[in-house]
PDB file of N, CA and C in Angstrom:
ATOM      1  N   UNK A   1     -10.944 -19.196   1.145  1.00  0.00           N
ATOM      2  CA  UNK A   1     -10.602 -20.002   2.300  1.00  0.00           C
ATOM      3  C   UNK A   1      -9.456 -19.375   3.078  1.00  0.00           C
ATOM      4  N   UNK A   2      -9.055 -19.148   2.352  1.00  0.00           N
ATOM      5  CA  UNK A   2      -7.402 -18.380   2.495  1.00  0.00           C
ATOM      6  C   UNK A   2      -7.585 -16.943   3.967  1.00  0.00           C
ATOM      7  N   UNK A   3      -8.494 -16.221   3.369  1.00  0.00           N
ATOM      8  CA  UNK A   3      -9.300 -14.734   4.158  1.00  0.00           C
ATOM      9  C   UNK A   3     -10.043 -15.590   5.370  1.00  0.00           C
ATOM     10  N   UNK A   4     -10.940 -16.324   5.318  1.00  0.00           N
ATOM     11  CA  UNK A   4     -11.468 -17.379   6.560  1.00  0.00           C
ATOM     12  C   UNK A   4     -10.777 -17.291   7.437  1.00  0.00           C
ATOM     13  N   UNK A   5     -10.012 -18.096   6.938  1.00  0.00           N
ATOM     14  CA  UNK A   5      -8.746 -18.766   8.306  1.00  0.00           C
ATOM     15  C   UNK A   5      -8.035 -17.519   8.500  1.00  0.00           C
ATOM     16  N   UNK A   6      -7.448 -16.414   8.137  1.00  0.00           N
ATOM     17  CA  UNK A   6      -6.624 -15.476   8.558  1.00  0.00           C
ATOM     18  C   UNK A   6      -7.771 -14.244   9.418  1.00  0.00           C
ATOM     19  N   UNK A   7      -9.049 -14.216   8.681  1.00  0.00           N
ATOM     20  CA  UNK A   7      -9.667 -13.635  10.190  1.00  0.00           C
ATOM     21  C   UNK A   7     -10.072 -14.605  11.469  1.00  0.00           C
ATOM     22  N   UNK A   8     -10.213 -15.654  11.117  1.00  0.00           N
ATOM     23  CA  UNK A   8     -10.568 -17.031  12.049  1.00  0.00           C
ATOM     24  C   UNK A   8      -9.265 -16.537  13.341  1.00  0.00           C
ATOM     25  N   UNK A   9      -7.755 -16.626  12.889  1.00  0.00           N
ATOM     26  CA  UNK A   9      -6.892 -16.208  13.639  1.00  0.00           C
ATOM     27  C   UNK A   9      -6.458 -15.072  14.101  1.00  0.00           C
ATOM     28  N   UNK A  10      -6.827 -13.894  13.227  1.00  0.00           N
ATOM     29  CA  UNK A  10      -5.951 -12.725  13.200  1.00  0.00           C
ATOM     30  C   UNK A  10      -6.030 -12.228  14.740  1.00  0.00           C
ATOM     31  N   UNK A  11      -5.086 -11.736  15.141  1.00  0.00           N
ATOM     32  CA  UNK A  11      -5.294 -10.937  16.660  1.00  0.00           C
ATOM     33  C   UNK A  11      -5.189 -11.560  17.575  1.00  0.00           C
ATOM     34  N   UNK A  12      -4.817 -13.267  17.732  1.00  0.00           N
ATOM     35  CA  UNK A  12      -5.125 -13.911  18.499  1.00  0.00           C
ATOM     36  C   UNK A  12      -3.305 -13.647  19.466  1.00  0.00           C
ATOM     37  N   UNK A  13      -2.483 -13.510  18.716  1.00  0.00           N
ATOM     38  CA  UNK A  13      -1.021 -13.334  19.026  1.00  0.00           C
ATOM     39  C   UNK A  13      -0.241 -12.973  18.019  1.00  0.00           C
ATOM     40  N   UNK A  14       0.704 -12.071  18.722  1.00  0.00           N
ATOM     41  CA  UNK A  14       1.713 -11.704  17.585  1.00  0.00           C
ATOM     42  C   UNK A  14       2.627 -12.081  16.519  1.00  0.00           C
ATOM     43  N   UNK A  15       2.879 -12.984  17.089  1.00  0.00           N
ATOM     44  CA  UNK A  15       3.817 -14.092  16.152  1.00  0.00           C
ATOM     45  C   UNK A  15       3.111 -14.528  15.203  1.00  0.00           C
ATOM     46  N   UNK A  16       1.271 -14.941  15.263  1.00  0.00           N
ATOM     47  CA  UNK A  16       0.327 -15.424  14.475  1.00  0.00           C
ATOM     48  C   UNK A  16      -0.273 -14.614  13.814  1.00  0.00           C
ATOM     49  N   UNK A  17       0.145 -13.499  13.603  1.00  0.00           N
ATOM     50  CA  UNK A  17      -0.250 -11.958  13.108  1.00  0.00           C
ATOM     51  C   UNK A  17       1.079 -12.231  12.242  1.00  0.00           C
ATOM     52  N   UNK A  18       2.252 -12.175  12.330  1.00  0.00           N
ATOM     53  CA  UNK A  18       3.737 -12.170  11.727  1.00  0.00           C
ATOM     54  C   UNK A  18       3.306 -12.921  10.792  1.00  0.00           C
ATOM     55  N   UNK A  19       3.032 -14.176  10.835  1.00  0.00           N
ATOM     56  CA  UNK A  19       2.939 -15.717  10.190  1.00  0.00           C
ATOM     57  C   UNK A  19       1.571 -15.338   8.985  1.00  0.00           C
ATOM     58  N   UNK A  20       0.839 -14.390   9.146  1.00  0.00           N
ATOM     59  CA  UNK A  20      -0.700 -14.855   8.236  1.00  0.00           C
ATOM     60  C   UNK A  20      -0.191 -13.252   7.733  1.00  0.00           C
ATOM     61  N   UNK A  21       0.371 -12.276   8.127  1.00  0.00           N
ATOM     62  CA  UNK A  21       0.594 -11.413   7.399  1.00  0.00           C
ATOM     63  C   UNK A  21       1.853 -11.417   6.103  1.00  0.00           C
ATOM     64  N   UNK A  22       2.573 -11.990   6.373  1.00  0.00           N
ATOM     65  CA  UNK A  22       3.565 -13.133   5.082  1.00  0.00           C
ATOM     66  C   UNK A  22       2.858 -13.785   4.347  1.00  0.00           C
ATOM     67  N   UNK A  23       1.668 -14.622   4.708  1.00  0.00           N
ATOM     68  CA  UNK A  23       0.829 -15.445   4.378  1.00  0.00           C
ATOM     69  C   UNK A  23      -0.020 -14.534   3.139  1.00  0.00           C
ATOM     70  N   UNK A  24      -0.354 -13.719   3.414  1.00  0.00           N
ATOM     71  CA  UNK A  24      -1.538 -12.986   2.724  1.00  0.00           C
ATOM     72  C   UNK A  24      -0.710 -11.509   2.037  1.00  0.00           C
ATOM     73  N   UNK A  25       0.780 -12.084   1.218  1.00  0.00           N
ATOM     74  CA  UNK A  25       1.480 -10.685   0.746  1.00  0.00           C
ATOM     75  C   UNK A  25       0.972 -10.836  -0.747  1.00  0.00           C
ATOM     76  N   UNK A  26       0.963 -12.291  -1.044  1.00  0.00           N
ATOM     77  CA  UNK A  26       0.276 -12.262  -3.092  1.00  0.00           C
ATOM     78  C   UNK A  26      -1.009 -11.642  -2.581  1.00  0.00           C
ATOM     79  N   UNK A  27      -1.930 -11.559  -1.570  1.00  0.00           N
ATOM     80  CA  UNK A  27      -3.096 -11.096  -1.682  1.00  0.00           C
ATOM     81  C   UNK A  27      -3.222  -9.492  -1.611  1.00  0.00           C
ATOM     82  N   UNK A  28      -2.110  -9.368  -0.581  1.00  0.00           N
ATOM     83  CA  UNK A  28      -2.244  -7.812  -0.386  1.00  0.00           C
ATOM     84  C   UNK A  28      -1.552  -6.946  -1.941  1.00  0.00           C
ATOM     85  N   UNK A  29      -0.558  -7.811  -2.132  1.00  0.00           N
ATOM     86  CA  UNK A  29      -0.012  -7.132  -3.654  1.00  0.00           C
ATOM     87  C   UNK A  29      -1.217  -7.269  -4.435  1.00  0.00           C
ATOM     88  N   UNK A  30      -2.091  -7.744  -4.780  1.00  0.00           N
ATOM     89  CA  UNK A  30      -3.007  -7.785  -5.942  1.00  0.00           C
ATOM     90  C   UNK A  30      -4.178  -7.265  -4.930  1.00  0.00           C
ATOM     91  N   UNK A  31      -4.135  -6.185  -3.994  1.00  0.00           N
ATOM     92  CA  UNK A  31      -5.203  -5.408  -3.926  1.00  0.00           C
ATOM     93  C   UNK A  31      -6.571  -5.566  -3.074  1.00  0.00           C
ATOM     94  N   UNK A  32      -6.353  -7.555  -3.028  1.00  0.00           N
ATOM     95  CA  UNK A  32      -8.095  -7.772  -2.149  1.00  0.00           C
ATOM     96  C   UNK A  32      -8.333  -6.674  -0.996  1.00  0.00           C
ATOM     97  N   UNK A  33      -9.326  -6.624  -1.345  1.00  0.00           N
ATOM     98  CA  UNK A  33     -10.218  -5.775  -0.543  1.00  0.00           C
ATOM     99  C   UNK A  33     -10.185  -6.558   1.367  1.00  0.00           C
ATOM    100  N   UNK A  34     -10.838  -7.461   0.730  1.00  0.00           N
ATOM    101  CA  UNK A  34     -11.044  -8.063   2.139  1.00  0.00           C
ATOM    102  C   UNK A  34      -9.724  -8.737   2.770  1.00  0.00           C
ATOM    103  N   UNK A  35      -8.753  -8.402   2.459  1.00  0.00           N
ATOM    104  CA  UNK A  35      -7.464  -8.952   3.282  1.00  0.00           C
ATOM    105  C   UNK A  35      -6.675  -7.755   3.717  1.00  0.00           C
ATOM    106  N   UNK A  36      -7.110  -6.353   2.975  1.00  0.00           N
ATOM    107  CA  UNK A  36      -6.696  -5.134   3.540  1.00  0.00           C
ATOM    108  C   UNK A  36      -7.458  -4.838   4.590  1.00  0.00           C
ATOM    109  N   UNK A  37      -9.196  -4.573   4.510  1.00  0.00           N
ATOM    110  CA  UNK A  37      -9.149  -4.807   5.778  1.00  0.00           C
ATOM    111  C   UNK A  37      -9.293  -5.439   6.930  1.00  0.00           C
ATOM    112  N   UNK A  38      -9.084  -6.640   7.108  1.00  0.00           N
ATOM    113  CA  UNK A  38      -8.050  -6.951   7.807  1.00  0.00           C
ATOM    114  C   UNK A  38      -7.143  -6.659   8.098  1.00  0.00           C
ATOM    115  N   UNK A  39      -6.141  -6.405   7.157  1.00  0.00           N
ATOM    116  CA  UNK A  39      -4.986  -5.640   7.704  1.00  0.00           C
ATOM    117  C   UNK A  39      -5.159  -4.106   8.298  1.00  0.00           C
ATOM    118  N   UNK A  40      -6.137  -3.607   8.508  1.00  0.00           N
ATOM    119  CA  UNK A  40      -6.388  -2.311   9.310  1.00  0.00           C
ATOM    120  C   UNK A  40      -6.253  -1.150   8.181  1.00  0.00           C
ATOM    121  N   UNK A  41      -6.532  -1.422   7.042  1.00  0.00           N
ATOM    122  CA  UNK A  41      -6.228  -0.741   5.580  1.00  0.00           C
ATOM    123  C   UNK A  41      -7.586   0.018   5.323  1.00  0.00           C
ATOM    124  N   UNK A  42      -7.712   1.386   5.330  1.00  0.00           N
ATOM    125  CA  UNK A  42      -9.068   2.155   4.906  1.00  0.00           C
ATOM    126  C   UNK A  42      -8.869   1.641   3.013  1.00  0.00           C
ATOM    127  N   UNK A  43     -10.044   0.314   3.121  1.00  0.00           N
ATOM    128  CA  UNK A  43     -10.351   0.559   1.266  1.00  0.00           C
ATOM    129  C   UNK A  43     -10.832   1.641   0.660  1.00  0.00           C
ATOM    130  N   UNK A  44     -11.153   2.585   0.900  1.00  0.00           N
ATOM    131  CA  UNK A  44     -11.662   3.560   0.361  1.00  0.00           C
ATOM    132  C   UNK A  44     -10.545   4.891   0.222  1.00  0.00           C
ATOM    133  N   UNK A  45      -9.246   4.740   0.358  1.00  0.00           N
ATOM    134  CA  UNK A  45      -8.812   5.593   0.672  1.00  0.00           C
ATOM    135  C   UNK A  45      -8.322   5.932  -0.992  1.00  0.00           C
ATOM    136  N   UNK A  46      -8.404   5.364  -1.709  1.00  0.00           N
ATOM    137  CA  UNK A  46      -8.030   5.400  -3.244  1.00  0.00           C
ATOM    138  C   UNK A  46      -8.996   6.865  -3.355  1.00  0.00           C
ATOM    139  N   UNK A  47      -9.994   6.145  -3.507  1.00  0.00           N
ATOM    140  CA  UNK A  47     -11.432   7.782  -3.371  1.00  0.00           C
ATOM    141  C   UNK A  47     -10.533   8.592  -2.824  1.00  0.00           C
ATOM    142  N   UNK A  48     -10.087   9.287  -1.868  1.00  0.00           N
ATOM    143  CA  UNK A  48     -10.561  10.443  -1.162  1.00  0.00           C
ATOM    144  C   UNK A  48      -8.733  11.345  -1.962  1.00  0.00           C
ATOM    145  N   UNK A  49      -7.913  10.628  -2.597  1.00  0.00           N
ATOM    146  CA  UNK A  49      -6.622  11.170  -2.490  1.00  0.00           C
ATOM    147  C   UNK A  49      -6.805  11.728  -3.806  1.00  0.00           C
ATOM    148  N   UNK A  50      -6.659  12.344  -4.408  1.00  0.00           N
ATOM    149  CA  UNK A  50      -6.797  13.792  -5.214  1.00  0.00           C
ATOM    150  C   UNK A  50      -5.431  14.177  -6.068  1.00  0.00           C
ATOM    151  N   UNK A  51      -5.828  14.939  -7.310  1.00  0.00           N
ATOM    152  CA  UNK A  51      -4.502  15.315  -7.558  1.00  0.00           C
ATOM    153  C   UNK A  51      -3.231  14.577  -7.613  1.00  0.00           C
ATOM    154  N   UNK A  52      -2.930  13.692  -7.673  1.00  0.00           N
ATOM    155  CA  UNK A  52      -1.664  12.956  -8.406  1.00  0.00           C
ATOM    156  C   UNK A  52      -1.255  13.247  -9.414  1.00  0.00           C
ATOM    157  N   UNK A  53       0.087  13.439  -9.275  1.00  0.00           N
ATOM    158  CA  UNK A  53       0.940  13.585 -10.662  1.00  0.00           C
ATOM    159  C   UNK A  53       2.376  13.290 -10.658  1.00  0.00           C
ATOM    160  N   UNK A  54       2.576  12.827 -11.698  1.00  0.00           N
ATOM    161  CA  UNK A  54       3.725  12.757 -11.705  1.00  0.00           C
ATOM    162  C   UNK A  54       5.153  13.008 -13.343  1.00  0.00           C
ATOM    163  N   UNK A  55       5.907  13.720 -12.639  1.00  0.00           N
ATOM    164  CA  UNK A  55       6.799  14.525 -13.328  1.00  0.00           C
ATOM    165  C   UNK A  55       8.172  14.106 -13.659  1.00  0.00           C
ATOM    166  N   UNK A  56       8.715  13.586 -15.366  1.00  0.00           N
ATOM    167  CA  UNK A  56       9.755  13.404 -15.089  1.00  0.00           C
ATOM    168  C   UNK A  56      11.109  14.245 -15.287  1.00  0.00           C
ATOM    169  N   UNK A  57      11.758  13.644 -14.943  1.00  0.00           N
ATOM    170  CA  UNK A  57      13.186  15.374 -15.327  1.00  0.00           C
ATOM    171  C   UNK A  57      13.801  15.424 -16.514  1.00  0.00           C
ATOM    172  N   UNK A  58      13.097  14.165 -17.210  1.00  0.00           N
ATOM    173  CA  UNK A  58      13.514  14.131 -18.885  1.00  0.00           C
ATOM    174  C   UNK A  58      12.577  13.474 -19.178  1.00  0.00           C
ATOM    175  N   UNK A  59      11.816  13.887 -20.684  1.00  0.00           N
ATOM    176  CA  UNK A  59      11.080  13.352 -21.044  1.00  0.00           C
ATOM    177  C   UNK A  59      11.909  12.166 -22.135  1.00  0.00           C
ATOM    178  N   UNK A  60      13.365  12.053 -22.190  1.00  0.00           N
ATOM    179  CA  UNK A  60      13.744  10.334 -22.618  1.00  0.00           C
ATOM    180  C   UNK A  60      14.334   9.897 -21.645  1.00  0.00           C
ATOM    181  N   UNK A  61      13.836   8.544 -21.581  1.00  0.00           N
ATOM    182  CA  UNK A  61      15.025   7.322 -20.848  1.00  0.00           C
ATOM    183  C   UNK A  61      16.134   6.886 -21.408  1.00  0.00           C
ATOM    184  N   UNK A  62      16.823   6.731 -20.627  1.00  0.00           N
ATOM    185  CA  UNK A  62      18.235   6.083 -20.763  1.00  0.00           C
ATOM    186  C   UNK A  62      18.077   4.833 -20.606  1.00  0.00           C
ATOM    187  N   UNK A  63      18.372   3.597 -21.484  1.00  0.00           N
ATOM    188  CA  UNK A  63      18.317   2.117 -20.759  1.00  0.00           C
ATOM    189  C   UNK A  63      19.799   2.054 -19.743  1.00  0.00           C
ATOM    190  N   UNK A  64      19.557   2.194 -18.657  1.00  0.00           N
ATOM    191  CA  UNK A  64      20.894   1.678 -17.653  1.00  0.00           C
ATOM    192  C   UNK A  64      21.209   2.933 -17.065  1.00  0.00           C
ATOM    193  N   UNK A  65      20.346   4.354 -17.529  1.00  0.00           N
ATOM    194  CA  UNK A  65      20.454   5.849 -16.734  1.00  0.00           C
ATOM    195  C   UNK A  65      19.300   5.920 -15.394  1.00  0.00           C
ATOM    196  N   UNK A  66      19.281   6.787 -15.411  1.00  0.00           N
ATOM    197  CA  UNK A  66      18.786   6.803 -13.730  1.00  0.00           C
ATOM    198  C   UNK A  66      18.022   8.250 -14.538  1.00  0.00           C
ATOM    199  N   UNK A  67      16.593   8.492 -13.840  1.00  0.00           N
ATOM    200  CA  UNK A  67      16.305   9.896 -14.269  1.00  0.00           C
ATOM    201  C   UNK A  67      15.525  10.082 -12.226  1.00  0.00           C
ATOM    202  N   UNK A  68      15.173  11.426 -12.665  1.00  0.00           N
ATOM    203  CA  UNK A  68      14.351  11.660 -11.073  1.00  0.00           C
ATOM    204  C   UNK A  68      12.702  12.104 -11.527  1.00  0.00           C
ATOM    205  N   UNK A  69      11.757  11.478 -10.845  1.00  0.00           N
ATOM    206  CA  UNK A  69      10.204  11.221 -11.287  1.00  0.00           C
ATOM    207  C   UNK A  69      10.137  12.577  -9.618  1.00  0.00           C
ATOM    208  N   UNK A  70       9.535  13.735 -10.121  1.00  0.00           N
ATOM    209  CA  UNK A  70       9.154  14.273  -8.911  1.00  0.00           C
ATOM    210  C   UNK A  70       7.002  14.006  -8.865  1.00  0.00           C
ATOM    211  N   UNK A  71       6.966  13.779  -7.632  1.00  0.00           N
ATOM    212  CA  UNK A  71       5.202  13.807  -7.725  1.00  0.00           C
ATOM    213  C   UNK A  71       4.897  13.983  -6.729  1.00  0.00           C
ATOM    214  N   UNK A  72       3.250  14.408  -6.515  1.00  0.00           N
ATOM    215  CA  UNK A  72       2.395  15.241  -6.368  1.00  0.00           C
ATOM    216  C   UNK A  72       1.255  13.845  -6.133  1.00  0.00           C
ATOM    217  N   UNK A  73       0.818  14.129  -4.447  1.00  0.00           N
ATOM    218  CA  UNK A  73      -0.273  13.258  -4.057  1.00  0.00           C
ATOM    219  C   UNK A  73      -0.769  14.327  -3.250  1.00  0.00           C
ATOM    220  N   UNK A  74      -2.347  14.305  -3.269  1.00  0.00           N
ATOM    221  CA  UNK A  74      -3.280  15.833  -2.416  1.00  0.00           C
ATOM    222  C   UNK A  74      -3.938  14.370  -1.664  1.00  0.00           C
ATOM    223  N   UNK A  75      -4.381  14.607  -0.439  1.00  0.00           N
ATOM    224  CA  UNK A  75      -4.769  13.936   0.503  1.00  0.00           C
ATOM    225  C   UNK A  75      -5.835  14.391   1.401  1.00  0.00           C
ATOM    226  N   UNK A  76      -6.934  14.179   1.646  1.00  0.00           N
ATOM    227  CA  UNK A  76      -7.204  15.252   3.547  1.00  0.00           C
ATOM    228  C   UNK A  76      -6.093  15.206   4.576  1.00  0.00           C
ATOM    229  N   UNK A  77      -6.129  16.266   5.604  1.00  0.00           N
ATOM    230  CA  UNK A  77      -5.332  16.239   5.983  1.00  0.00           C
ATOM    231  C   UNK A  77      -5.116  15.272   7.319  1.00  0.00           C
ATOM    232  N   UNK A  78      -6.389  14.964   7.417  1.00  0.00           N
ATOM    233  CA  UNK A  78      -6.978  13.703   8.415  1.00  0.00           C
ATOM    234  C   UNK A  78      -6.547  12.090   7.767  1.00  0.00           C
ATOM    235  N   UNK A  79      -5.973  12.153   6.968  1.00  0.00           N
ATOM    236  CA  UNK A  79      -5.708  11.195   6.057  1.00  0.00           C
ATOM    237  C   UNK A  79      -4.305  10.072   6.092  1.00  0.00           C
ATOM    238  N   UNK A  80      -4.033   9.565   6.708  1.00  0.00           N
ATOM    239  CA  UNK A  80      -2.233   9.433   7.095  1.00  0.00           C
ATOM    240  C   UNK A  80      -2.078   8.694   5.197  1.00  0.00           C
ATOM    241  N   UNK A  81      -0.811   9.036   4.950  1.00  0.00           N
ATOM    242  CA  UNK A  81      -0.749   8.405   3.584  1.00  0.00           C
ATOM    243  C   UNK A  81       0.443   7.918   3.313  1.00  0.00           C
ATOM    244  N   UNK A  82       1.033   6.679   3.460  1.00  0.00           N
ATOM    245  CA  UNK A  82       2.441   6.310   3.236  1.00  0.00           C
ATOM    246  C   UNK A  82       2.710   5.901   1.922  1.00  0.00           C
ATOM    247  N   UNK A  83       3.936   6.557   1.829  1.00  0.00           N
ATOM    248  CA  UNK A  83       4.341   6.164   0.630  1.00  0.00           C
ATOM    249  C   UNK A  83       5.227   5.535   0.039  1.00  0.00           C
ATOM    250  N   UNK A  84       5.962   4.855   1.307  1.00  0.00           N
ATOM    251  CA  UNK A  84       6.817   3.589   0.735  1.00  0.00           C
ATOM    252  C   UNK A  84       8.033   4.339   0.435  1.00  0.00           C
ATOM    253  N   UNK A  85       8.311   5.111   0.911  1.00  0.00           N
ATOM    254  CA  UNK A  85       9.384   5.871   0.209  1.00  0.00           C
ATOM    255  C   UNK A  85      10.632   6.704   1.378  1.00  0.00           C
ATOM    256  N   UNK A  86      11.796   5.840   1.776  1.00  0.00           N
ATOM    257  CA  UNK A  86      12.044   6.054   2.479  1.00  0.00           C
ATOM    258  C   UNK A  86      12.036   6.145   3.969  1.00  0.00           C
ATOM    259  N   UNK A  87      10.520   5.283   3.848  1.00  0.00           N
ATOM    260  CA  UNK A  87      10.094   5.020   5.432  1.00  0.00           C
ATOM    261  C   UNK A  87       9.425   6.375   5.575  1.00  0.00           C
ATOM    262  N   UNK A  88       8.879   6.793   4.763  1.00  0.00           N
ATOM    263  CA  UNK A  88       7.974   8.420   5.159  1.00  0.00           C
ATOM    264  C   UNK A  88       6.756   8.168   4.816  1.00  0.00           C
ATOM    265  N   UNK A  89       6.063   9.084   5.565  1.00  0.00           N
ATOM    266  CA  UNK A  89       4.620   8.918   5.218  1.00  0.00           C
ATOM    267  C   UNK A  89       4.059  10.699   4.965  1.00  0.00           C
TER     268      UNK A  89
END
């Protein structure tokens, strides 16, 4: 019901875009398909990204240390891919 009503509205105004995109963040955190796109989200983009890895700079943790995770995402290059990280994509 929830997905209904937010394409029923979506696009209609900005502020009502603001309001159903808050609305639909437990949905977008757990992945639905159909509320990404909506949100203008290629579902398929899991497929096409390649090669991930990730590296840490110690293989022990510290409880209350800080370590640095370096990684590795392969993409097309037609592909925009954000990563939440610093505001970079």
């Amino acid at each position: 019901m929830v997905i209904a009503f937010a394409q029923q509205y979506w696009g209609q105004t900005k502020s009502g875009d603001w309001i159903l995109r808050r609305g639909l963040r437990t949905l977008f955190k757990h992945g639905n398909l159909d509320m990404l796109a909506l949100l203008g989200y290629d579902i398929t983009a899991a497929e096409k990204v390649t090669d991930v890895t990730l590296q840490p700079e110690s293989d022990v943790a510290v409880i209350g240390g800080l370590t640095t995770v370096t990684y590795t995402v392969r993409a097309p290059e037609t592909m925009p891919v954000y990563l939440g990280l610093n505001g970079s994509s």
